[in-house]
Protein backbone atom coordinates (compact mmCIF):
# COMPACT_ATOMS: atom_id res chain seq x y z
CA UNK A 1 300.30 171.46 2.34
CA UNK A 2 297.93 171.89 5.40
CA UNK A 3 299.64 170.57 8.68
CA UNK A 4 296.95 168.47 11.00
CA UNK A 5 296.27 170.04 14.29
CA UNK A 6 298.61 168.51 16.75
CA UNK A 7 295.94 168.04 19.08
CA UNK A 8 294.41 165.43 16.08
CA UNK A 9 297.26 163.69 16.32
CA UNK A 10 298.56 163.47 19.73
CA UNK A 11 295.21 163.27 21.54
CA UNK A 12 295.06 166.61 22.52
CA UNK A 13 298.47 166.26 23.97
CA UNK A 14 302.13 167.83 23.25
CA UNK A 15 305.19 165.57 22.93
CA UNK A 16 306.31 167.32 26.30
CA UNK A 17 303.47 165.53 28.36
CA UNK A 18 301.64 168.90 28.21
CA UNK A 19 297.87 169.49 26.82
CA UNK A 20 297.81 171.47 24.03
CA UNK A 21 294.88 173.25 26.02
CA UNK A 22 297.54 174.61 28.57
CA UNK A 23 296.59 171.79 31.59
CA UNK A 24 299.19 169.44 32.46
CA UNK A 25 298.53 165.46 31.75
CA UNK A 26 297.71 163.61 34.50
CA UNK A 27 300.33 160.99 34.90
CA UNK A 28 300.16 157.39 36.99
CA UNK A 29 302.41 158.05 40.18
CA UNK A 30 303.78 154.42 41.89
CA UNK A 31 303.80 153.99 45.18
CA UNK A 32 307.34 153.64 47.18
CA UNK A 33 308.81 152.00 49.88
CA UNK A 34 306.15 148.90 51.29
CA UNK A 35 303.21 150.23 49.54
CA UNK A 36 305.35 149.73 46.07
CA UNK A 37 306.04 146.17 47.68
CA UNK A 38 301.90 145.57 48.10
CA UNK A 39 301.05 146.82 45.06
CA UNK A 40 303.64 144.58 43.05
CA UNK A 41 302.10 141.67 45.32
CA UNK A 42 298.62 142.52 44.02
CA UNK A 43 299.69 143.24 40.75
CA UNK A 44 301.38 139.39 40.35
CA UNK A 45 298.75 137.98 42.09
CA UNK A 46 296.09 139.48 39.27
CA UNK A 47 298.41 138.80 36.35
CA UNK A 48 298.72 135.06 37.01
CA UNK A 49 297.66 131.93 35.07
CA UNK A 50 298.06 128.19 35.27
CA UNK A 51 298.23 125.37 32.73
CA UNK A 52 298.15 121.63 33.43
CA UNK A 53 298.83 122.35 37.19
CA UNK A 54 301.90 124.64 36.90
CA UNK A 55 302.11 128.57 36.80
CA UNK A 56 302.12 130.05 32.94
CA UNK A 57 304.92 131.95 34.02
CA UNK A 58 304.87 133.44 30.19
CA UNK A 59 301.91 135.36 31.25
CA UNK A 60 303.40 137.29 33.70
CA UNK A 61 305.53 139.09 30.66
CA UNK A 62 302.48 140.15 28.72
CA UNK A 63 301.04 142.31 31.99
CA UNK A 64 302.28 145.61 30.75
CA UNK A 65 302.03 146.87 34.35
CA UNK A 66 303.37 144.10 36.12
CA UNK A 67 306.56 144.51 34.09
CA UNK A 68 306.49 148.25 35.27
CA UNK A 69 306.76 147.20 38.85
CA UNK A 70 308.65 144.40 38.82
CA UNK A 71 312.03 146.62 38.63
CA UNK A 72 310.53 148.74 41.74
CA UNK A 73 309.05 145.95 43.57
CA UNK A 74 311.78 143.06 44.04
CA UNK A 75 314.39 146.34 44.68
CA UNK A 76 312.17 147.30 47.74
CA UNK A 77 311.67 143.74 48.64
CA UNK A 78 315.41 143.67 49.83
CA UNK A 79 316.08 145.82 52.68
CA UNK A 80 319.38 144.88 54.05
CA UNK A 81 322.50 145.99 52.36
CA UNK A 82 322.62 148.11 49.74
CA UNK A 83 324.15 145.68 46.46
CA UNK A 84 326.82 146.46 44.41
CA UNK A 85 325.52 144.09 41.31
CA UNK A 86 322.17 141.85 40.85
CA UNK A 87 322.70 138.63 39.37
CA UNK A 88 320.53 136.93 37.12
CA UNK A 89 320.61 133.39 36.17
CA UNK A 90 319.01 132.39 32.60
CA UNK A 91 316.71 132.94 31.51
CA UNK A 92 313.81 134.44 33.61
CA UNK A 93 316.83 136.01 35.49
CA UNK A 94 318.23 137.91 32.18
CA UNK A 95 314.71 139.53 32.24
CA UNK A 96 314.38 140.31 35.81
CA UNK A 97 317.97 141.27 36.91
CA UNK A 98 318.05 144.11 34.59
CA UNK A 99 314.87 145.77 35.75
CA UNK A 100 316.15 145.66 39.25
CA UNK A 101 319.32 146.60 38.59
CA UNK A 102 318.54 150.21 36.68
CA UNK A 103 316.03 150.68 39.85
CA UNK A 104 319.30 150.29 42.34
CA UNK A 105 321.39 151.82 39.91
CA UNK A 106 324.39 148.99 39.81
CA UNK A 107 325.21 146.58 37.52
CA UNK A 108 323.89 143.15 36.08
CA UNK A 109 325.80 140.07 36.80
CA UNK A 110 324.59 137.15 34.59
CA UNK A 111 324.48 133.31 35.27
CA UNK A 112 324.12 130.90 32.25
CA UNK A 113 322.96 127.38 32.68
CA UNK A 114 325.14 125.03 30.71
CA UNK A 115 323.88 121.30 30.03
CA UNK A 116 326.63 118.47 31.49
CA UNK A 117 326.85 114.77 31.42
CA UNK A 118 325.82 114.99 35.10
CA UNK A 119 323.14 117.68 34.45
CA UNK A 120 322.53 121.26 34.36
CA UNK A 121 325.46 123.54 35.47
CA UNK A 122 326.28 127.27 35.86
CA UNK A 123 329.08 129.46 34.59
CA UNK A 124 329.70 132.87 34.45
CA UNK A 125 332.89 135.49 33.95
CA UNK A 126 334.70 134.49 36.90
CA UNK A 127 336.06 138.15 36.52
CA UNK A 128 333.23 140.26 36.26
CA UNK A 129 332.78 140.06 40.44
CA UNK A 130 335.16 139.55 43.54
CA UNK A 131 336.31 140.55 46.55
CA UNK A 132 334.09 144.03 47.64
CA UNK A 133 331.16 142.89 45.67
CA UNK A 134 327.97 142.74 47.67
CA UNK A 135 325.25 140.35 45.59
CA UNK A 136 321.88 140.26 45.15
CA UNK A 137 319.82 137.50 43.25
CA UNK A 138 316.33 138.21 41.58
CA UNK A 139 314.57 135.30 39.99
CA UNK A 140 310.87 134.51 39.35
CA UNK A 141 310.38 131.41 41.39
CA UNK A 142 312.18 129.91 44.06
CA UNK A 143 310.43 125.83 44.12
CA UNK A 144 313.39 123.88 45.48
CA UNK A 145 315.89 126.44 45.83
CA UNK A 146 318.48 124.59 44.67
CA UNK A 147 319.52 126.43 41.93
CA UNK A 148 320.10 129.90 44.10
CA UNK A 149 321.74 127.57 46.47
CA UNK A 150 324.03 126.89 43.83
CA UNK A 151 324.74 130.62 42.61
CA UNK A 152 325.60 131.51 46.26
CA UNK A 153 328.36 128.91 46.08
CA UNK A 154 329.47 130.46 43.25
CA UNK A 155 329.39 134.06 43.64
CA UNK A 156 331.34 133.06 47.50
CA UNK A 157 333.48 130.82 45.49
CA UNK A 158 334.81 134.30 43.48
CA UNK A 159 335.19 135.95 46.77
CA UNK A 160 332.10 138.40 46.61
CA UNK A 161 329.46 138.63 49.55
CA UNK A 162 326.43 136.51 49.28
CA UNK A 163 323.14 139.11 50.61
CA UNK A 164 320.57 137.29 49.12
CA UNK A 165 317.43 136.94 46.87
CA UNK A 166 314.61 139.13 45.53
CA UNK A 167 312.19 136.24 43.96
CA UNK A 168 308.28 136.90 42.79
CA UNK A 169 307.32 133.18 44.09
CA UNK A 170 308.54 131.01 46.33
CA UNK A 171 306.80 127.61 47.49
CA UNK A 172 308.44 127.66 51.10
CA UNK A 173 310.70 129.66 53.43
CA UNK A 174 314.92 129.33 53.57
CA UNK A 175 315.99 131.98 56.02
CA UNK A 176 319.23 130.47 55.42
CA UNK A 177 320.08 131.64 51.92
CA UNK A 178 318.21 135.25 52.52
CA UNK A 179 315.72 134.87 50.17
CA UNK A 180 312.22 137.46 50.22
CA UNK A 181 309.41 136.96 47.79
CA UNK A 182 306.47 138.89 46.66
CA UNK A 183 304.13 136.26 47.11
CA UNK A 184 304.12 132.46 48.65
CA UNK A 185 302.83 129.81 46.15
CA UNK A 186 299.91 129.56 48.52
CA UNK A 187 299.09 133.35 48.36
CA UNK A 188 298.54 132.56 44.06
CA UNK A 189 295.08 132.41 42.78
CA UNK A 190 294.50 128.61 41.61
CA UNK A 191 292.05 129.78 39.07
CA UNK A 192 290.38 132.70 36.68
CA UNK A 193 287.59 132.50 34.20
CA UNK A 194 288.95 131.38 31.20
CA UNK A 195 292.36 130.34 32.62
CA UNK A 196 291.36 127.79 35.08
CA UNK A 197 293.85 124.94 35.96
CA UNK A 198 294.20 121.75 34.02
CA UNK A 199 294.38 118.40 35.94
């Protein structure tokens, strides 16, 4: 049997990131620190869509790169304290919380949103955090605010420390709950060819 040049197959290119020519592959380097911070900004603000006057937040998932830096980008957002665990609260949160997470190198503390007779309400493993635990929240957007209001309460209410959020979007400012974004709802492009808002 004759074997295929692995150059055929791998584009010129060993499994070990190495040309089979003997020259190293260029790879893409991020950028750290606030530069990682603008260029997950600019990367959101390019990967964005809206449909019938909201944000297709769904898009945001199929932007191979944005998903790269999100991890990076909402980690480097928060500059206070270092975390001991990020919580997430479902479902955007189970996406994001993990990404950020494995970039600060702690754990994942997960929220679930349980329907009530009185509404929408959250629960988690009252034993999973406490006393000593220093908590972060990342979430996509932050509209009303309510619902991180709401986690704080909780996370407090199991005796861990309350540091704050990491969102991608948030449609005003509350200094009083510690929350950062990436970008203000006013900083998001209200239109692209082909996507353009529906009335």
């Amino acid at each position: 049997m004759t074997r295929s040049n692995t150059s055929a197959s791998t584009g010129g290119h060993s499994t070990d990131g190495t040309s089979t020519q003997g020259s190293p592959v260029p790879r893409r380097v991020e950028p750290d620190g606030p530069d990682l911070v603008a260029a997950t900004r600019a990367r959101l603000l390019a990967a964005t869509r809206w449909r019938h006057g909201r944000i297709a937040t769904l898009w945001w998932w199929t932007d191979a790169r944005l998903l790269r830096l999100l991890g990076p980008g909402l980690a480097a957002l928060w500059t206070g304290p270092p975390p001991t665990v990020v919580v997430g609260v479902q479902s955007s949160g189970y996406l994001l919380a993990p990404l950020v997470a494995t970039r600060l190198g702690v754990g994942m503390f997960g929220v679930q949103q349980r329907p009530g007779p009185d509404g929408t309400t959250l629960a988690a493993e009252s034993d999973a955090i406490g006393p000593g635990d220093r908590v972060l929240l990342v979430d996509d957007i932050a509209e009303t605010a309510e619902q991180i209001a709401a986690v704080r309460d909780l996370i407090t209410h199991y005796g861990a420390t309350w540091l704050g959020a990491s969102v991608m979007v948030a449609y005003r400012d509350w200094p009083e709950l510690g929350i950062n974004a990436l970008a203000s709802i006013h900083d998001l492009p209200r239109s692209e060819p082909g996507y353009a808002e529906r009335s």
